[in-house]
C-alpha atoms as a PDB file:
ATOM      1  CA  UNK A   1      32.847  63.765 123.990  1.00  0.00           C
ATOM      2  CA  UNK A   2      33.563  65.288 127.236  1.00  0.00           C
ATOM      3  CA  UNK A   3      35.624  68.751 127.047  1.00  0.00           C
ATOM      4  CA  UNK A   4      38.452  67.092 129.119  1.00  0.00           C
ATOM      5  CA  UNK A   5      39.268  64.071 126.800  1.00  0.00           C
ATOM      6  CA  UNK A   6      39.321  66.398 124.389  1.00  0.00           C
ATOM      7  CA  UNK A   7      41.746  68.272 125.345  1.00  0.00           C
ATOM      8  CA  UNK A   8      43.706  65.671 126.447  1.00  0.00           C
ATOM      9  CA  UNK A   9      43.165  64.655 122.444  1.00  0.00           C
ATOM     10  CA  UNK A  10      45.821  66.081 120.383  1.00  0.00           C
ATOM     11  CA  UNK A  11      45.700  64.140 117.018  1.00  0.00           C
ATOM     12  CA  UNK A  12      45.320  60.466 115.442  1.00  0.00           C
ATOM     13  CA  UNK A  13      45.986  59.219 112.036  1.00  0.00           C
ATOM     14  CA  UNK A  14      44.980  56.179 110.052  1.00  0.00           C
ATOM     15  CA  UNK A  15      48.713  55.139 108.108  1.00  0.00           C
ATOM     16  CA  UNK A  16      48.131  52.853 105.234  1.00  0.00           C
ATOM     17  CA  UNK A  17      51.666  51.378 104.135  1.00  0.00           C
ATOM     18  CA  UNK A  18      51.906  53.044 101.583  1.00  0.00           C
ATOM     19  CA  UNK A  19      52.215  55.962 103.723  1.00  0.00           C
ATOM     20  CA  UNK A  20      48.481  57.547 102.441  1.00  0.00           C
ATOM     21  CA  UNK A  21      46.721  58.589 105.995  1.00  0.00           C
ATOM     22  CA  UNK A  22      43.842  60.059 107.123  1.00  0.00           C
ATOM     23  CA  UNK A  23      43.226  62.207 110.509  1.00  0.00           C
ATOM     24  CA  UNK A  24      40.736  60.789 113.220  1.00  0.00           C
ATOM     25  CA  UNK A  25      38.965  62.586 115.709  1.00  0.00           C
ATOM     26  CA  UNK A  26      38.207  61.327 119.425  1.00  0.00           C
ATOM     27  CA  UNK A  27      34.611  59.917 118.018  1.00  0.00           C
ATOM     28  CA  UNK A  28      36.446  57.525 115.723  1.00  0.00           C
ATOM     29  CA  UNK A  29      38.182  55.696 118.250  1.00  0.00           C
ATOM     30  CA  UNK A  30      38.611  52.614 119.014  1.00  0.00           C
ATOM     31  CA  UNK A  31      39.482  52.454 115.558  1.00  0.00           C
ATOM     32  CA  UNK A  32      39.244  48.865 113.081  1.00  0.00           C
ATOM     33  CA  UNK A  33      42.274  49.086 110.972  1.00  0.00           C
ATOM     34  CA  UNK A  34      42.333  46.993 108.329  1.00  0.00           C
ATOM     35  CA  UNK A  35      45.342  44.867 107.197  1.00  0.00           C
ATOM     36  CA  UNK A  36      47.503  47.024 105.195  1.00  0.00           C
ATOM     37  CA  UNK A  37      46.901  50.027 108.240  1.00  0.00           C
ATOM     38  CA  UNK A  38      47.710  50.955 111.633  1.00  0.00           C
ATOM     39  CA  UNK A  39      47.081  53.993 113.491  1.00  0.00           C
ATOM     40  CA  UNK A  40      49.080  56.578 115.403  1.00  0.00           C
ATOM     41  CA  UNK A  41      47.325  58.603 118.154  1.00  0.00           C
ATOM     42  CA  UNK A  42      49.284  61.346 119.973  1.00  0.00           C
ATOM     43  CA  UNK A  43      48.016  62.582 124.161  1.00  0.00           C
ATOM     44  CA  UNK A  44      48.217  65.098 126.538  1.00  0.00           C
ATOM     45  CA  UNK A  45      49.414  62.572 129.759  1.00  0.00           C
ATOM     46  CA  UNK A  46      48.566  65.125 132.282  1.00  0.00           C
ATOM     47  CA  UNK A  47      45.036  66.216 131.497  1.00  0.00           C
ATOM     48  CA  UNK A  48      42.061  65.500 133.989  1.00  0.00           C
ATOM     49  CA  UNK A  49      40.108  62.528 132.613  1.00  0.00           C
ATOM     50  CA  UNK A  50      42.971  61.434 130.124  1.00  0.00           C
ATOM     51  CA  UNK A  51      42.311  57.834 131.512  1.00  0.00           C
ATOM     52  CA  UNK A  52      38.426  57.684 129.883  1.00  0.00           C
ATOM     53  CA  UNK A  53      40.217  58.700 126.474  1.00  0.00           C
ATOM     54  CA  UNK A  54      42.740  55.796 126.946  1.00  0.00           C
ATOM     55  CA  UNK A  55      40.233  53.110 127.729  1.00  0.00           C
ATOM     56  CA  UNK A  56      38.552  54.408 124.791  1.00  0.00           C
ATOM     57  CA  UNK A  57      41.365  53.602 122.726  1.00  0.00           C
ATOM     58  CA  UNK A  58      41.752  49.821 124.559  1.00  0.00           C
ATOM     59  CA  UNK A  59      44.435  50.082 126.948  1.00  0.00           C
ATOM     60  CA  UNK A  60      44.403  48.547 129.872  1.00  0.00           C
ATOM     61  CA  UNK A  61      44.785  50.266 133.273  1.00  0.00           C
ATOM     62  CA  UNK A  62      48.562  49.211 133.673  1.00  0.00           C
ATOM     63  CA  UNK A  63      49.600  50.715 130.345  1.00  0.00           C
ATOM     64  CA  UNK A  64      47.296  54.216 131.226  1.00  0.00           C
ATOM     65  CA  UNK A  65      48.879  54.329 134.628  1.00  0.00           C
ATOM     66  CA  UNK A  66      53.011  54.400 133.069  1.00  0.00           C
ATOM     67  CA  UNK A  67      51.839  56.695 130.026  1.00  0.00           C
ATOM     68  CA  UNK A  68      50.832  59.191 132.692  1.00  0.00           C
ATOM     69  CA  UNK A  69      53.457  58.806 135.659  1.00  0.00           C
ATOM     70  CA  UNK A  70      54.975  62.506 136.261  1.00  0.00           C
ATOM     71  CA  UNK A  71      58.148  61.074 137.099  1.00  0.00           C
ATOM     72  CA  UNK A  72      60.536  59.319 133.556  1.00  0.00           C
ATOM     73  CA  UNK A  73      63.564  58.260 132.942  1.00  0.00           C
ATOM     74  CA  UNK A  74      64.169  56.808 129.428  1.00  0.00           C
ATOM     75  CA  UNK A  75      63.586  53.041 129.334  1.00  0.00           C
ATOM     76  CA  UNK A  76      61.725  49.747 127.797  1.00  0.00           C
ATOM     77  CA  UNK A  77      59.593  47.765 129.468  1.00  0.00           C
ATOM     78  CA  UNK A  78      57.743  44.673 127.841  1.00  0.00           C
ATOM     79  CA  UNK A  79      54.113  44.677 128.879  1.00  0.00           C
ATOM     80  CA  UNK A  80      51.815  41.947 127.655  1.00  0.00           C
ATOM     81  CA  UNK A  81      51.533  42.505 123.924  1.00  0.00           C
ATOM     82  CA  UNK A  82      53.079  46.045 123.625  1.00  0.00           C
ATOM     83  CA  UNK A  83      56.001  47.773 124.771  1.00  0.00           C
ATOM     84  CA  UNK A  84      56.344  50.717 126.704  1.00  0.00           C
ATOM     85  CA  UNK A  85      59.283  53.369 126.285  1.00  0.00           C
ATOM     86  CA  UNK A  86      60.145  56.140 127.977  1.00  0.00           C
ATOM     87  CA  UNK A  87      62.631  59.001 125.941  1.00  0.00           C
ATOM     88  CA  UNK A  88      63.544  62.504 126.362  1.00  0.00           C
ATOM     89  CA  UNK A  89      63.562  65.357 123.298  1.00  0.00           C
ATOM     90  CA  UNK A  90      65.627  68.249 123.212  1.00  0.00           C
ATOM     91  CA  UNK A  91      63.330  71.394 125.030  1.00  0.00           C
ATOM     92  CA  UNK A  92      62.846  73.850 122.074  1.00  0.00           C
ATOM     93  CA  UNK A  93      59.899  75.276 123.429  1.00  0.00           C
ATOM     94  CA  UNK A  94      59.692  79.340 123.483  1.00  0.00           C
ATOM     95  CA  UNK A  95      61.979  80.317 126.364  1.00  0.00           C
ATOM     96  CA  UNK A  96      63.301  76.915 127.523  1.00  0.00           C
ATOM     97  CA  UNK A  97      66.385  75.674 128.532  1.00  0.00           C
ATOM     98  CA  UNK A  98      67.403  72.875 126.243  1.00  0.00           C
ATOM     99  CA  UNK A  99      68.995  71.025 128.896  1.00  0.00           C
ATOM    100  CA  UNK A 100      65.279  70.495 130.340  1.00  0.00           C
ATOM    101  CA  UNK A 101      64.856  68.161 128.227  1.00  0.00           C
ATOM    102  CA  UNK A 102      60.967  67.001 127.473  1.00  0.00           C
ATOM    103  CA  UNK A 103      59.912  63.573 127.918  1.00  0.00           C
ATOM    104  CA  UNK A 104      58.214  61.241 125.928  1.00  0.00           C
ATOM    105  CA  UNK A 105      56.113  58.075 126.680  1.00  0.00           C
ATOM    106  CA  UNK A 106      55.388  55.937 123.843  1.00  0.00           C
ATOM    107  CA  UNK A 107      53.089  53.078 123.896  1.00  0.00           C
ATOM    108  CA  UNK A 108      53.853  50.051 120.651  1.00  0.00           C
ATOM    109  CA  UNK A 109      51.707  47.270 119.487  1.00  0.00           C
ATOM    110  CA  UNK A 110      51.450  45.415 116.099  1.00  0.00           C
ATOM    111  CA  UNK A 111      48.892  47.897 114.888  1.00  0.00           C
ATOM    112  CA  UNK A 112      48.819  51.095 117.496  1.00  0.00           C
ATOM    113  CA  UNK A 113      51.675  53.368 118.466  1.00  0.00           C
ATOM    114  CA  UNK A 114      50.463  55.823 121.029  1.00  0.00           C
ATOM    115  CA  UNK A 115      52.825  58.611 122.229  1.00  0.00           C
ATOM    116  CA  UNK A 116      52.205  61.202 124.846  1.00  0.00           C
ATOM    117  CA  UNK A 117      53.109  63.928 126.605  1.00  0.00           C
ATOM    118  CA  UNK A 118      52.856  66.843 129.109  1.00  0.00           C
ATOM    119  CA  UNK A 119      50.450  69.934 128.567  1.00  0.00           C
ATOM    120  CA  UNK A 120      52.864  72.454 128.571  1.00  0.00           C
ATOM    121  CA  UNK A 121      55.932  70.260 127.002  1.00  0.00           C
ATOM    122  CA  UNK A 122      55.500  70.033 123.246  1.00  0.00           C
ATOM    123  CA  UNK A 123      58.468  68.217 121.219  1.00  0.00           C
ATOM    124  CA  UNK A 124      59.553  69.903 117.767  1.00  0.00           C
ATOM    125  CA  UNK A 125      60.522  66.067 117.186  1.00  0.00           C
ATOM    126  CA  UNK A 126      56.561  64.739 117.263  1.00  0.00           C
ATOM    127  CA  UNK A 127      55.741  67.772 115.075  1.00  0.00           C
ATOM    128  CA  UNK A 128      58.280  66.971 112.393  1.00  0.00           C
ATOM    129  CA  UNK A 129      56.990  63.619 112.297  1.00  0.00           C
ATOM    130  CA  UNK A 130      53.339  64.625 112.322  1.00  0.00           C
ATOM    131  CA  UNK A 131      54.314  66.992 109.525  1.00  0.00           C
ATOM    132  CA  UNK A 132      55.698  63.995 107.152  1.00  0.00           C
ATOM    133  CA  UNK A 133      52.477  62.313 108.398  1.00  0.00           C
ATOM    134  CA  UNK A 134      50.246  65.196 106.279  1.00  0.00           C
ATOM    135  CA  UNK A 135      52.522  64.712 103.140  1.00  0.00           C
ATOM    136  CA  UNK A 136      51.926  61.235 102.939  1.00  0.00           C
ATOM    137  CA  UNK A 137      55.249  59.791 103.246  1.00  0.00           C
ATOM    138  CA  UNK A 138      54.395  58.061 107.037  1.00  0.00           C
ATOM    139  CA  UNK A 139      56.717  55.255 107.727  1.00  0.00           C
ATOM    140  CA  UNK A 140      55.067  51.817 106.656  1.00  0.00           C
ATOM    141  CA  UNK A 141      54.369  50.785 110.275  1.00  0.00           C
ATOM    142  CA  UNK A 142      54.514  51.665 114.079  1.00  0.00           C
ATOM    143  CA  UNK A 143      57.809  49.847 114.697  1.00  0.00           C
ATOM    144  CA  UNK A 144      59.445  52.186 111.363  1.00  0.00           C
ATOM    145  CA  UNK A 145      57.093  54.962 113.163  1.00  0.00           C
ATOM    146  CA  UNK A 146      58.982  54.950 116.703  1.00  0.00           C
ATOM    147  CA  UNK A 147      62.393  54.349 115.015  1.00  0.00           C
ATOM    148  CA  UNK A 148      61.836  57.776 112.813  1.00  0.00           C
ATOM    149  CA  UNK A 149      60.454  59.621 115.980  1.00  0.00           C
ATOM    150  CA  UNK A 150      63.693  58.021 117.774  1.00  0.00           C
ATOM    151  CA  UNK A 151      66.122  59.813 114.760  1.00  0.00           C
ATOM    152  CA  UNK A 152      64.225  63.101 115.063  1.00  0.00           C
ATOM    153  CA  UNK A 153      64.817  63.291 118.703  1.00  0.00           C
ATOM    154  CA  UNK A 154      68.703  62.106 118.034  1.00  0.00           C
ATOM    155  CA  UNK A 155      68.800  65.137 115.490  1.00  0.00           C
ATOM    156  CA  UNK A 156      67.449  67.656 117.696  1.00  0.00           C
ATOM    157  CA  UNK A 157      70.493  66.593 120.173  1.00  0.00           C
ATOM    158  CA  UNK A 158      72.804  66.549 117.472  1.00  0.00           C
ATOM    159  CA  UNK A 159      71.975  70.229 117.175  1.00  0.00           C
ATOM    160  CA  UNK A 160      72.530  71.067 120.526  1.00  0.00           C
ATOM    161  CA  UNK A 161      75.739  69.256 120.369  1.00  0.00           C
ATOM    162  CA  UNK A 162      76.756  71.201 117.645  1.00  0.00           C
ATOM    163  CA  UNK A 163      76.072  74.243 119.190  1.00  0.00           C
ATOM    164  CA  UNK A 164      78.272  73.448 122.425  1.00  0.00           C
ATOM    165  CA  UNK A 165      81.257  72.598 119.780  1.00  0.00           C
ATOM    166  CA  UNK A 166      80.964  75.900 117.907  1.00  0.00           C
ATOM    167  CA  UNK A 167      81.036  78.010 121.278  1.00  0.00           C
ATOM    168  CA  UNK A 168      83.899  75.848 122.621  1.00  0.00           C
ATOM    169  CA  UNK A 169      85.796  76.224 119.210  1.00  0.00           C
ATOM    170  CA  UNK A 170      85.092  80.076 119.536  1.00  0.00           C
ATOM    171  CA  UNK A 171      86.240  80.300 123.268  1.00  0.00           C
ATOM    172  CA  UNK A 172      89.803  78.226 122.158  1.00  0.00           C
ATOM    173  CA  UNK A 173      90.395  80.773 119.645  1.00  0.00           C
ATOM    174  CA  UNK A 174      89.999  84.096 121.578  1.00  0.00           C
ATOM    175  CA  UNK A 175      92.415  85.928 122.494  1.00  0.00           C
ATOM    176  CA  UNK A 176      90.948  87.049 125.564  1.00  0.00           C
ATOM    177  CA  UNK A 177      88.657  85.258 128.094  1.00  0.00           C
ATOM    178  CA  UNK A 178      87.521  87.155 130.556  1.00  0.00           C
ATOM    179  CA  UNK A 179      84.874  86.984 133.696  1.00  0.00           C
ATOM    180  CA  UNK A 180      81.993  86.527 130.927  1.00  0.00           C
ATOM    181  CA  UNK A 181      83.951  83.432 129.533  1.00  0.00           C
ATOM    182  CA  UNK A 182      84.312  81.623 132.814  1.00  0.00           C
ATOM    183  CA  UNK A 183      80.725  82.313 133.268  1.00  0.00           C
ATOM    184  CA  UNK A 184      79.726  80.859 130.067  1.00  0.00           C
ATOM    185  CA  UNK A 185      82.278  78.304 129.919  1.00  0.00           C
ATOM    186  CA  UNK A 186      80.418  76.841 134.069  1.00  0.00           C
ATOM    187  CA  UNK A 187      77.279  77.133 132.224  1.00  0.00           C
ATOM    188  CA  UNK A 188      78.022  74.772 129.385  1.00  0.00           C
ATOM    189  CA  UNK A 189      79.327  72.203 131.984  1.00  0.00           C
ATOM    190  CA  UNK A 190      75.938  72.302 133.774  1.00  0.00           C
ATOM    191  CA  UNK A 191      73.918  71.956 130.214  1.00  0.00           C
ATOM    192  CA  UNK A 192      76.086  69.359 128.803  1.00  0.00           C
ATOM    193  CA  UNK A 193      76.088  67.316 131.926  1.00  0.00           C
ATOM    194  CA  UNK A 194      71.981  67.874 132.537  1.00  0.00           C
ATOM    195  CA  UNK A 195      71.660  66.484 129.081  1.00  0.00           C
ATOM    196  CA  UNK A 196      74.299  63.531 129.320  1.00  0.00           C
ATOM    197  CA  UNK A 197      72.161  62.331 132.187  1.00  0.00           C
ATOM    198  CA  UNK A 198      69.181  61.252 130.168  1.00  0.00           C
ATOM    199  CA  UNK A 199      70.985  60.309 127.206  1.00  0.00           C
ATOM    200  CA  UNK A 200      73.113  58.097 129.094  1.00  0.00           C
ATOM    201  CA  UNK A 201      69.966  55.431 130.070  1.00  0.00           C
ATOM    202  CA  UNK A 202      68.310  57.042 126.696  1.00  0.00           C
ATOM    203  CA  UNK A 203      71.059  54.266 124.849  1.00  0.00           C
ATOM    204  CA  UNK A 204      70.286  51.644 127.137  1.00  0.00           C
ATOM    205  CA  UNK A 205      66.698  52.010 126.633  1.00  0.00           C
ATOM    206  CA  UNK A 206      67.754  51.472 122.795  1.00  0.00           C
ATOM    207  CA  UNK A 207      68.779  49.003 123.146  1.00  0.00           C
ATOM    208  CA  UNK A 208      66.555  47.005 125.211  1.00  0.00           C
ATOM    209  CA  UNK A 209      64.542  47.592 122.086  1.00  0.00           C
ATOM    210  CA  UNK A 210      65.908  44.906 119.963  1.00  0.00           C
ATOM    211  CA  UNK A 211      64.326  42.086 121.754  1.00  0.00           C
ATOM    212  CA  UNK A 212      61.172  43.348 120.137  1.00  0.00           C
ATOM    213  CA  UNK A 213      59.717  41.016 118.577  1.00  0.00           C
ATOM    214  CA  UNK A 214      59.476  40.497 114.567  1.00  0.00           C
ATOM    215  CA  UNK A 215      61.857  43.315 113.875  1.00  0.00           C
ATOM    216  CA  UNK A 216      63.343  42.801 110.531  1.00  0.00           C
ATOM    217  CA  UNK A 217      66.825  43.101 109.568  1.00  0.00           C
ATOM    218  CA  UNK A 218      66.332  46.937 107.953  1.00  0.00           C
ATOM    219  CA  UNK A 219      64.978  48.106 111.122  1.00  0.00           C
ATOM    220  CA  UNK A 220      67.305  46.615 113.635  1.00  0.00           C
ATOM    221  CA  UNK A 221      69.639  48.096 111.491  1.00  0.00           C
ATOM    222  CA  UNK A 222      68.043  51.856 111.597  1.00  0.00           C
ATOM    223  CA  UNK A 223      67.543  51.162 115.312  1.00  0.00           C
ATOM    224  CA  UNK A 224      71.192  50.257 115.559  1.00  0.00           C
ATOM    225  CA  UNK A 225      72.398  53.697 114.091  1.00  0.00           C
ATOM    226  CA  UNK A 226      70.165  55.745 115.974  1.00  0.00           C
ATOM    227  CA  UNK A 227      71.925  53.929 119.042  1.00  0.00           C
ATOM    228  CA  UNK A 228      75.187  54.446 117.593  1.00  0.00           C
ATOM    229  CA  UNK A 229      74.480  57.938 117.327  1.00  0.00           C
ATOM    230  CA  UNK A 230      73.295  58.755 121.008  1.00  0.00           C
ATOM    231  CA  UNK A 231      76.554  57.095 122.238  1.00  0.00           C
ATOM    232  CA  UNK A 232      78.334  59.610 120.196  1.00  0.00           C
ATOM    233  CA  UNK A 233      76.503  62.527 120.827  1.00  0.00           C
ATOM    234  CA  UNK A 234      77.170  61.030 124.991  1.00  0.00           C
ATOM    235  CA  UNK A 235      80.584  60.812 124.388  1.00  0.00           C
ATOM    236  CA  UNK A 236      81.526  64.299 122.655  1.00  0.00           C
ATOM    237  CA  UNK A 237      79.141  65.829 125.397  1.00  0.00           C
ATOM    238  CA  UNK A 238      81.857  63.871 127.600  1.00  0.00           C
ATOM    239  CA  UNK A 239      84.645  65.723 125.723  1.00  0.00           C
ATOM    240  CA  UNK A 240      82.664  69.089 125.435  1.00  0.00           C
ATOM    241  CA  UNK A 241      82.619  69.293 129.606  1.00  0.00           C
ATOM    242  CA  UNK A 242      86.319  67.952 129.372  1.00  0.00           C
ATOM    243  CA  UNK A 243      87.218  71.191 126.824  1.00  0.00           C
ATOM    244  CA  UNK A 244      85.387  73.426 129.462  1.00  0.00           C
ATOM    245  CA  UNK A 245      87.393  72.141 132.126  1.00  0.00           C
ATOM    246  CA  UNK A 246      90.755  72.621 130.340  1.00  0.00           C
ATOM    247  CA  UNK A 247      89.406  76.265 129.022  1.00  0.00           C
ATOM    248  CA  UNK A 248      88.503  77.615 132.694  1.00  0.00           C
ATOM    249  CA  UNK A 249      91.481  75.740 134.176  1.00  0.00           C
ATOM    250  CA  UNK A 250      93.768  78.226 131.492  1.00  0.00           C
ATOM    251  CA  UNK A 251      91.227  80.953 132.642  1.00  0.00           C
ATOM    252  CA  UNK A 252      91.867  80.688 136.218  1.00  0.00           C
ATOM    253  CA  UNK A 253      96.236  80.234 135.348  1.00  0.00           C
ATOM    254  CA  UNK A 254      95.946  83.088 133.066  1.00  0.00           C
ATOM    255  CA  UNK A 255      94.314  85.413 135.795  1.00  0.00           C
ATOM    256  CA  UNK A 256      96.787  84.095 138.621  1.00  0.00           C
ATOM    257  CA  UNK A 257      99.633  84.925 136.483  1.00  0.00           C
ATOM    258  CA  UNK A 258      98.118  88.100 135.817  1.00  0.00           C
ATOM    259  CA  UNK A 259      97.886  88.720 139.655  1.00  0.00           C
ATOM    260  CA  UNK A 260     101.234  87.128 140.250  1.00  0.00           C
ATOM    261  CA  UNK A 261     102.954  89.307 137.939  1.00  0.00           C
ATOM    262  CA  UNK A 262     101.316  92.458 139.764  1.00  0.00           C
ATOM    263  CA  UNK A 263     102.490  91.468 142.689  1.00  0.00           C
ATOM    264  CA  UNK A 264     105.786  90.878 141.581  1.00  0.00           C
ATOM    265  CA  UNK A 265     106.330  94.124 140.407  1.00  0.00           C
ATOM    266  CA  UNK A 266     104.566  95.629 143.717  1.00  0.00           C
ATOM    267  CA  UNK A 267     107.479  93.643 145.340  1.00  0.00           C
ATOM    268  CA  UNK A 268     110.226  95.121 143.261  1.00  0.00           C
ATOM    269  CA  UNK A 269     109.065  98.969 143.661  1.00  0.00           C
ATOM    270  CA  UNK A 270     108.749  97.872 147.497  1.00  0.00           C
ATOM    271  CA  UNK A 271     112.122  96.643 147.552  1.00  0.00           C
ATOM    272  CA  UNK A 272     113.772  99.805 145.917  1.00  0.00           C
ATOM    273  CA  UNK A 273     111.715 102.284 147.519  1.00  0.00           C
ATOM    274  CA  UNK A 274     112.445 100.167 151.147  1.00  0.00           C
ATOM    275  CA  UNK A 275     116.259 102.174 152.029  1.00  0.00           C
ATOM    276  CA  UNK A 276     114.911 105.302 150.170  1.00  0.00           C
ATOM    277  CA  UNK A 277     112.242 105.050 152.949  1.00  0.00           C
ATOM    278  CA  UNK A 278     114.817 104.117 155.532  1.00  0.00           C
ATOM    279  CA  UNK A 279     117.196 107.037 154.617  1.00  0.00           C
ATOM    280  CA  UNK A 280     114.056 109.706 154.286  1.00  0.00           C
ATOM    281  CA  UNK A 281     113.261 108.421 158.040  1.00  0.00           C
ATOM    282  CA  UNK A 282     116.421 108.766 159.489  1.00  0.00           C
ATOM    283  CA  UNK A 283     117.211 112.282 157.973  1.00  0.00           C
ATOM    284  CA  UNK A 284     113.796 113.484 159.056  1.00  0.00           C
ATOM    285  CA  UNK A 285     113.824 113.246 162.440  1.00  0.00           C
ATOM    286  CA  UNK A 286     114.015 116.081 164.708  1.00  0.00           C
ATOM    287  CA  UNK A 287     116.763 115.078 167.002  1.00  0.00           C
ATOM    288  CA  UNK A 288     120.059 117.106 167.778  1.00  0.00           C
ATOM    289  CA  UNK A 289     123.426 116.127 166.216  1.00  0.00           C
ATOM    290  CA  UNK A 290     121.790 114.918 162.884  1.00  0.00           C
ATOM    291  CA  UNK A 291     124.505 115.686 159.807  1.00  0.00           C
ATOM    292  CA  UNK A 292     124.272 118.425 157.530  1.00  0.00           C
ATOM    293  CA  UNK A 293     121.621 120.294 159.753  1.00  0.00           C
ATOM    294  CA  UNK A 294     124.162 123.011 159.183  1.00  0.00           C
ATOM    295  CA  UNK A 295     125.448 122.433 155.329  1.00  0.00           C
ATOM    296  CA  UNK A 296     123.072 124.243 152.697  1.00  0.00           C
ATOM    297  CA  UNK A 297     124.307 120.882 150.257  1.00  0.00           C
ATOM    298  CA  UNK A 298     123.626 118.573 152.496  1.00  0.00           C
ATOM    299  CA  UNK A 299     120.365 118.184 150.477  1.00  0.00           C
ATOM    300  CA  UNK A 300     121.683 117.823 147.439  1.00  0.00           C
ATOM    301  CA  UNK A 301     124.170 115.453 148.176  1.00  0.00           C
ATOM    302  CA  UNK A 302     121.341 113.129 150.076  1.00  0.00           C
ATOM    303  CA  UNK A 303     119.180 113.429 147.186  1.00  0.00           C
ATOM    304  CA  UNK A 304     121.878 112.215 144.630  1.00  0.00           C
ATOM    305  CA  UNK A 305     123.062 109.465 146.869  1.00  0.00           C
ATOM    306  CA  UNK A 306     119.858 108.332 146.887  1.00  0.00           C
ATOM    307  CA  UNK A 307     119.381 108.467 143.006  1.00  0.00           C
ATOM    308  CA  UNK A 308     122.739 106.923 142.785  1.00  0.00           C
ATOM    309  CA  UNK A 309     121.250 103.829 145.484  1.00  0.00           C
ATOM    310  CA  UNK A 310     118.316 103.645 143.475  1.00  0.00           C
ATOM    311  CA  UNK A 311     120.312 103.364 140.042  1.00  0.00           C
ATOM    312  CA  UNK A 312     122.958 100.214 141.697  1.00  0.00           C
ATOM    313  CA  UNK A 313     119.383  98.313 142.547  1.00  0.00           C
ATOM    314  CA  UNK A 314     117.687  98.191 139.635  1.00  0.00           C
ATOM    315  CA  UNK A 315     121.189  97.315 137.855  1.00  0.00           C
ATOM    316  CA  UNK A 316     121.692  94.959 140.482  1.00  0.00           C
ATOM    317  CA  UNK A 317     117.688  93.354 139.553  1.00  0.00           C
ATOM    318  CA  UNK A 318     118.670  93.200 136.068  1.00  0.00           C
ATOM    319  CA  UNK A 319     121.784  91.476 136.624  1.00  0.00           C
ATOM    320  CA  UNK A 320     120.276  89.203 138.955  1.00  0.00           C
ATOM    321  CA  UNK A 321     117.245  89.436 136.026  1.00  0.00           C
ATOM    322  CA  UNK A 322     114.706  89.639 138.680  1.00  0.00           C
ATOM    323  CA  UNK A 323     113.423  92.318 136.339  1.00  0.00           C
END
């Protein structure tokens, strides 16, 4: 097998329905299930030479060319026997942003479900899926397959989601919000609005699903909730940005009051201090004929009449309760 399309082999399973399964390497494939079996084979889409690996598996050149497009956005399209999708998982990948969210092509016939992704863009999701794969309790087909990939992706969101509401419930009870908080508070706008945009066509592509065909009643009904659930999750992301708008709009009034009342009070010291200023000018100029030149309490008596000036404004300020 050439060193390429193995690499761009990550792992493959034979699923009996019973949920028994059995792990297949790259030499095994094209593989003959028999009735009762189907098999789920996970890519790397961006590998040199991934295409060989795919016609290897039987897929024809239209379905190899959308399972390794660079450019998603989550969708269903119905080509010949299978259906294509296109999701996006949560980013939980050593220092990643969650907001950059990972994408996911899946590939779904009666017996195959093939899912890939990007080198460097691994989904917890596909892991926790592989994971119930190894303890034998693998969903009875590819259809229940995509629809439990489809909830762990919706409760990797969910998690996020939560997150956003504990640091907004946390910012709405402090006390104190300063620079830090308005910085936070513009960050969790940009997150919760990157990940609203691919959740947003992530519910249509949902459901487009149900015009599969031959889904039974239990699965359009676990498809159904998982839809459910991304239109919540899109609609408290709505509120979250909402709650950060309100929070830096009481930011921004609680600083302008601040500065408002500082330069109020720089207004009323101005406006006491303005005839002591006046009265200090006049007296201290050097001109002839100035009064009490000549009087040793001429002094004195300026200084108390302008204590006693001083004293009448700041009565007249609290009468007038500008203070």
């Amino acid at each position: 097998m050439n060193k390429t399309v193995t690499e761009a082999f990550l792992w493959a399973y034979a699923i009996n329905t019973n949920g028994a399964s059995r792990s297949l390497t790259p030499q095994d494939l094209p593989y003959a299930c028999n009735e009762d079996e189907y098999v789920w084979i996970h890519l790397c889409s961006d590998v040199e030479e991934v295409d060989g690996l795919m016609r290897a598996i039987g897929l024809s050149e239209t379905v190899a060319d959308k399972l390794t497009t660079l450019v998603t956005r989550p969708r269903t399209i119905m080509v010949g026997n299978g259906t294509l999708m296109y999701l996006r998982g949560i980013n939980k990948n050593p220092g990643a942003s969650p907001d950059d969210m990972v994408s996911l092509r899946v590939w779904l016939e009666e017996k195959l479900i093939v899912t890939a992704r990007r080198a460097d863009r691994g989904l917890m999701s596909i892991n926790e899926s592989r994971s119930q794969v190894d303890l034998g309790q693998a969903p009875a087909s590819p259809t229940y397959m995509l629809i439990h990939i489809i909830e762990n992706l919706a409760d990797k969101i969910h998690e996020v989601v939560d997150q956003f509401d504990d640091t907004l419930i946390e910012f709405e009870l402090s006390d104190h919000l300063d620079k830090k908080a308005r910085l936070a508070l513009g960050d969790l706008r940009r997150r919760a609005a990157s990940i609203r945009r691919y959740l947003s066509p992530q519910r249509d592509a949902l459901d487009a699903m149900f015009r599969l065909p031959h889904l039974s009643n239990e699965q359009m009904f676990e498809l159904r909730e998982q839809t459910e659930r991304v239109t919540r999750y899109i609609e408290d992301l709505d509120l979250a940005r909402e709650r950060a708008i309100v929070l830096q709009d009481e930011l921004r009034n609680t600083i302008a009051d601040r500065q408002g009342m500082r330069m109020y009070v720089l207004s009323m010291v101005t406006a006491i201090f303005l005839p002591l200023s006046f009265l200090t000018g006049v007296f201290g100029m050097n001109v002839g004929g100035l009064p009490g030149t000549d009087t040793p309490e001429a002094f004195a008596i300026l200084i108390t009449a302008m204590g006693g000036l001083t004293l009448v404004m700041l009565i007249a300020m609290l009468w007038k309760r500008w203070l």
